[in-house]
Protein backbone atom coordinates (compact mmCIF):
# COMPACT_ATOMS: atom_id res chain seq x y z
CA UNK A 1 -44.95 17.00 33.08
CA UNK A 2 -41.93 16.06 34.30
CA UNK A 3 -39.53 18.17 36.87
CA UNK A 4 -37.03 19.61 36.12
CA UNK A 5 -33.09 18.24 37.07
CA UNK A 6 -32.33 20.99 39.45
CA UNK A 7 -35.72 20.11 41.10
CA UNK A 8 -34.38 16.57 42.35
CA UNK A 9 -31.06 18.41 44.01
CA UNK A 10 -29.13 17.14 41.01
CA UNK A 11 -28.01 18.93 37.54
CA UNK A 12 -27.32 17.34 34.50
CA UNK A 13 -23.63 17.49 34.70
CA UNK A 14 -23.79 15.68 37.63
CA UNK A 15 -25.29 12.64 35.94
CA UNK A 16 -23.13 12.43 33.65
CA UNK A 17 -20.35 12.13 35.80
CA UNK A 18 -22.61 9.44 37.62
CA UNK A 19 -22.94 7.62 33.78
CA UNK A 20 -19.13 8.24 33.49
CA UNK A 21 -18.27 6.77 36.65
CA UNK A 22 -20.17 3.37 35.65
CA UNK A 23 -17.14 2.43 33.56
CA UNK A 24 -15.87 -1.29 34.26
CA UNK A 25 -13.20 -1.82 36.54
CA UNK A 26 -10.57 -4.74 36.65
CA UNK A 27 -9.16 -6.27 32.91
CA UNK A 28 -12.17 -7.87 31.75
CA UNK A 29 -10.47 -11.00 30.49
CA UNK A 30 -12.21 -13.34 28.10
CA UNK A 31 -11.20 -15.39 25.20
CA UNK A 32 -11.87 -12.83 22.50
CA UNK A 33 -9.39 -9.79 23.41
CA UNK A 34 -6.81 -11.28 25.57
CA UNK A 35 -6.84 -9.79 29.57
CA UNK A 36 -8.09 -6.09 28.51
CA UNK A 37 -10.97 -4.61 26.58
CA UNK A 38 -8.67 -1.62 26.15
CA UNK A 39 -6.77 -3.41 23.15
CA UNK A 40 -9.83 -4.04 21.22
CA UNK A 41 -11.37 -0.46 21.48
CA UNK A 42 -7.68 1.04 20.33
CA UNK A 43 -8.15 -2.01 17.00
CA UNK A 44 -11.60 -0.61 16.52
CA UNK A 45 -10.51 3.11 15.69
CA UNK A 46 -7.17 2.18 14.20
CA UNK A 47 -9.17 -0.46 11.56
CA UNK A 48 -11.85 2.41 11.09
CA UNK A 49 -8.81 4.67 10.35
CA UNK A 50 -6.76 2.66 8.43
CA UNK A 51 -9.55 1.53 5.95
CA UNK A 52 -10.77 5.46 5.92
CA UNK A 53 -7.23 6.46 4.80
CA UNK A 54 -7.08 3.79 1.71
CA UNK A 55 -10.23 4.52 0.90
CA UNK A 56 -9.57 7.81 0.28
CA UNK A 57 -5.98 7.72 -1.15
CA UNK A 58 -7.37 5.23 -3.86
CA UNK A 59 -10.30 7.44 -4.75
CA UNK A 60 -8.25 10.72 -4.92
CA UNK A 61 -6.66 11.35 -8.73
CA UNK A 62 -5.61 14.91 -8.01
CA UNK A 63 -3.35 16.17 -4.86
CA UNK A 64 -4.94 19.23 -3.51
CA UNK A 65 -5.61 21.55 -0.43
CA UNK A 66 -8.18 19.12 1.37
CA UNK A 67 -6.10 15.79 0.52
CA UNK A 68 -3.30 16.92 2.02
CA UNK A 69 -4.81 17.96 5.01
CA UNK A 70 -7.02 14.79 5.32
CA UNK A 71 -3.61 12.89 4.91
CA UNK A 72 -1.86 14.78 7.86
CA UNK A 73 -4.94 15.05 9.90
CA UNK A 74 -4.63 11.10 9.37
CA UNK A 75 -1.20 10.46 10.18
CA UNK A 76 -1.66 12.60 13.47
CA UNK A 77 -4.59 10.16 14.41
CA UNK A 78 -2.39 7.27 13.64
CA UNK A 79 0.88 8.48 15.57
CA UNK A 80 -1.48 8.84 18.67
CA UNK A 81 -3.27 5.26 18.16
CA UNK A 82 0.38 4.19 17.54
CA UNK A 83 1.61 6.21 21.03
CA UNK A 84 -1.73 4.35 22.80
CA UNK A 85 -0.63 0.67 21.39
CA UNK A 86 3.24 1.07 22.44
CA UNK A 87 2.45 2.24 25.86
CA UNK A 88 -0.05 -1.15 26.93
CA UNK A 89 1.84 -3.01 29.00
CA UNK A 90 -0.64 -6.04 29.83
CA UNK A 91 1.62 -7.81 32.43
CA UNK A 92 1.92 -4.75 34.74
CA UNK A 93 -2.06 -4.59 34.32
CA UNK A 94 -2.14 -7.81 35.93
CA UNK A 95 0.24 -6.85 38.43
CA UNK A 96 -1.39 -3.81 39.30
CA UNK A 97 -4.98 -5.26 39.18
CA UNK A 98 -4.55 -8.47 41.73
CA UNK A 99 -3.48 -6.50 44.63
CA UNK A 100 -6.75 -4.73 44.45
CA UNK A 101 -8.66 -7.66 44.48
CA UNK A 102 -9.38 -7.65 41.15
CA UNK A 103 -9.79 -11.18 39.90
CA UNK A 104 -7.75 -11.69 36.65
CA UNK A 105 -8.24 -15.41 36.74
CA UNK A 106 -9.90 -16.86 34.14
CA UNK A 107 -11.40 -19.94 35.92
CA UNK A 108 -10.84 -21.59 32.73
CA UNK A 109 -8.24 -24.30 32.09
CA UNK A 110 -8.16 -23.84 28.40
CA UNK A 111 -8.03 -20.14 28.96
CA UNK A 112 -5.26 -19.36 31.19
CA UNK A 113 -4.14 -15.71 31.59
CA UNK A 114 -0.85 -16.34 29.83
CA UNK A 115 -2.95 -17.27 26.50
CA UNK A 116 -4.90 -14.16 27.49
CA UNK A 117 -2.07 -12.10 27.07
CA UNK A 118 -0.72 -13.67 24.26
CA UNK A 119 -3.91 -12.46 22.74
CA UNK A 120 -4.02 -9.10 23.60
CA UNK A 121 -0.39 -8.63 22.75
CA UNK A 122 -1.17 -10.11 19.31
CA UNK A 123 -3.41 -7.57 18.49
CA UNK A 124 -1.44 -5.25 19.63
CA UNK A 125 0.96 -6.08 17.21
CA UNK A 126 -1.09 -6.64 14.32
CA UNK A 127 -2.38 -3.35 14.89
CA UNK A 128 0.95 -2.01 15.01
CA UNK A 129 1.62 -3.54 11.80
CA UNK A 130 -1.61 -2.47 10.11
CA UNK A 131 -0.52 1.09 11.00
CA UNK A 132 2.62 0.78 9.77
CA UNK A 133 1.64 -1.21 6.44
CA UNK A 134 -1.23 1.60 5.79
CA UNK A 135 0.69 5.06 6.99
CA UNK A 136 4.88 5.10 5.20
CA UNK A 137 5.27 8.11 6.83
CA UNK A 138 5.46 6.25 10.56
CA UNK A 139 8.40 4.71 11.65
CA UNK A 140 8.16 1.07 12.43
CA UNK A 141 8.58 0.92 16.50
CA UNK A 142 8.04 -2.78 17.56
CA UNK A 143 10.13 -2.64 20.40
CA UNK A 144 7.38 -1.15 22.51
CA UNK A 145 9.80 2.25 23.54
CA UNK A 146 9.20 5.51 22.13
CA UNK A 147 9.02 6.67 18.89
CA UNK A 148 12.35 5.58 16.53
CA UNK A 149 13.71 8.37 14.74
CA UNK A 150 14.42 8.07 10.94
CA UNK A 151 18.80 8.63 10.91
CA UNK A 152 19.38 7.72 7.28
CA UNK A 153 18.82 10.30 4.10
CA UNK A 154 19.51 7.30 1.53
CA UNK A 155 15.70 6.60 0.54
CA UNK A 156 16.94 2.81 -1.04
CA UNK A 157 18.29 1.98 2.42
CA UNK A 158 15.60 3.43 4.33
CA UNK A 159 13.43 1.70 2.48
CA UNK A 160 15.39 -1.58 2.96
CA UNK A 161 15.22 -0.77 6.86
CA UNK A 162 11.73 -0.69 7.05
CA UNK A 163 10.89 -3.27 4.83
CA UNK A 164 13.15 -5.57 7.20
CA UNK A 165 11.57 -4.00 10.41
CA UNK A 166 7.52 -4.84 9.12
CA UNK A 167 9.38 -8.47 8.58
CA UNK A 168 10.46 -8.50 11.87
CA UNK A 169 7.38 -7.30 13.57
CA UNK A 170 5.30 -10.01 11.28
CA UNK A 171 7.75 -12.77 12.92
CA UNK A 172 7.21 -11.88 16.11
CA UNK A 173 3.46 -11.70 15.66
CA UNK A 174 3.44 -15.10 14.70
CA UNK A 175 5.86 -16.23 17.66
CA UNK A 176 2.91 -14.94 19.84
CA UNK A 177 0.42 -16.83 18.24
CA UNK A 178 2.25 -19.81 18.19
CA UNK A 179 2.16 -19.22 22.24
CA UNK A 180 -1.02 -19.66 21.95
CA UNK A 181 -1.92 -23.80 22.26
CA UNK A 182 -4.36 -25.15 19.19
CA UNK A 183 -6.57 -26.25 22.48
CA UNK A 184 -6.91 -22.45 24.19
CA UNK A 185 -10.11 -20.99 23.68
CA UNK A 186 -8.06 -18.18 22.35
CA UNK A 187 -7.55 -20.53 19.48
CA UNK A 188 -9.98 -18.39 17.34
CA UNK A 189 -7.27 -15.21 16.61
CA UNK A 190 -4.78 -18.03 14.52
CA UNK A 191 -6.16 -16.84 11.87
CA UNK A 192 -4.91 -13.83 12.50
């Protein structure tokens, strides 16, 4: 039989915090997610979210009680995953991540941290745009500031606006993965 926590000195909350205090520091650069993990992770549940919401909507015939609460539940998640992907600013990671001798470099010729970037800001736009293209009720926001604010009450022009602004963050999606050089080993997000 084994002893009990409090036996060894230590409770159970306190290994959790141990657990919890194993997280990785620095950016974690590599080729797949651009300088930071962080990016990926914030994909991962907006994807999951996204594909949960048009699931739904295209299953549901009938507007009721439960759908509408599913669909504001929904946009609440995506305004916060929306909040998380306009506040990443990957250069001041850098910044803030060298002078505490964390390495960012790559060691890597054809994987410099400027491609790295690139990438992670290209997902951070595509995600932006995924949660735009999936959730009409969120303003599109690619300037990276806080929230826009809808001014207009003529729905032909508003509708005009946006479809101009998801134009505009496409474009500038694809200017960032044109940054990225045919040669990076970064290369594999073109697709993208």
């Amino acid at each position: 039989m084994l002893p009990e926590d409090d036996t060894f000195g230590t409770s159970s909350s306190e290994h959790s915090s141990i657990s919890s205090s194993l997280e990785p520091l620095g950016t974690l650069p590599n080729s797949w997610c651009g300088i930071s993990n962080e990016v990926i992770e914030i994909s991962g549940r907006l994807l999951a979210l996204c594909r949960s919401a048009c699931d739904y909507n295209k299953d549901q015939t009938t507007t009721g009680l439960k759908i509408a609460n599913k669909a504001l539940c929904d946009i609440a998640v995506a305004r916060e995953l929306e909040k998380e992907l306009l506040s990443v600013d990957f250069k001041t990671i850098v910044l803030l991540e060298e002078p505490q001798d964390f390495d960012v470099d790559t060691r890597d010729d054809n994987a410099p941290v400027s491609h790295l970037l690139e990438t992670a800001e290209a997902y951070r736009k595509a995600g932006l745009l995924q949660l735009y293209l999936t959730f009409d009720d969120l303003v599109v926001n690619a300037s990276g500031g806080q929230n826009a604010s809808a001014s207009s009450s003529d729905d032909a022009k508003d509708k005009a606006s946006r479809a101009k602004s998801l134009i505009d963050l496409t474009l500038e999606l694809v200017t960032t993965l044109e940054r990225i050089p045919a040669e990076s080993v970064s290369r594999f997000i073109h697709p993208m």
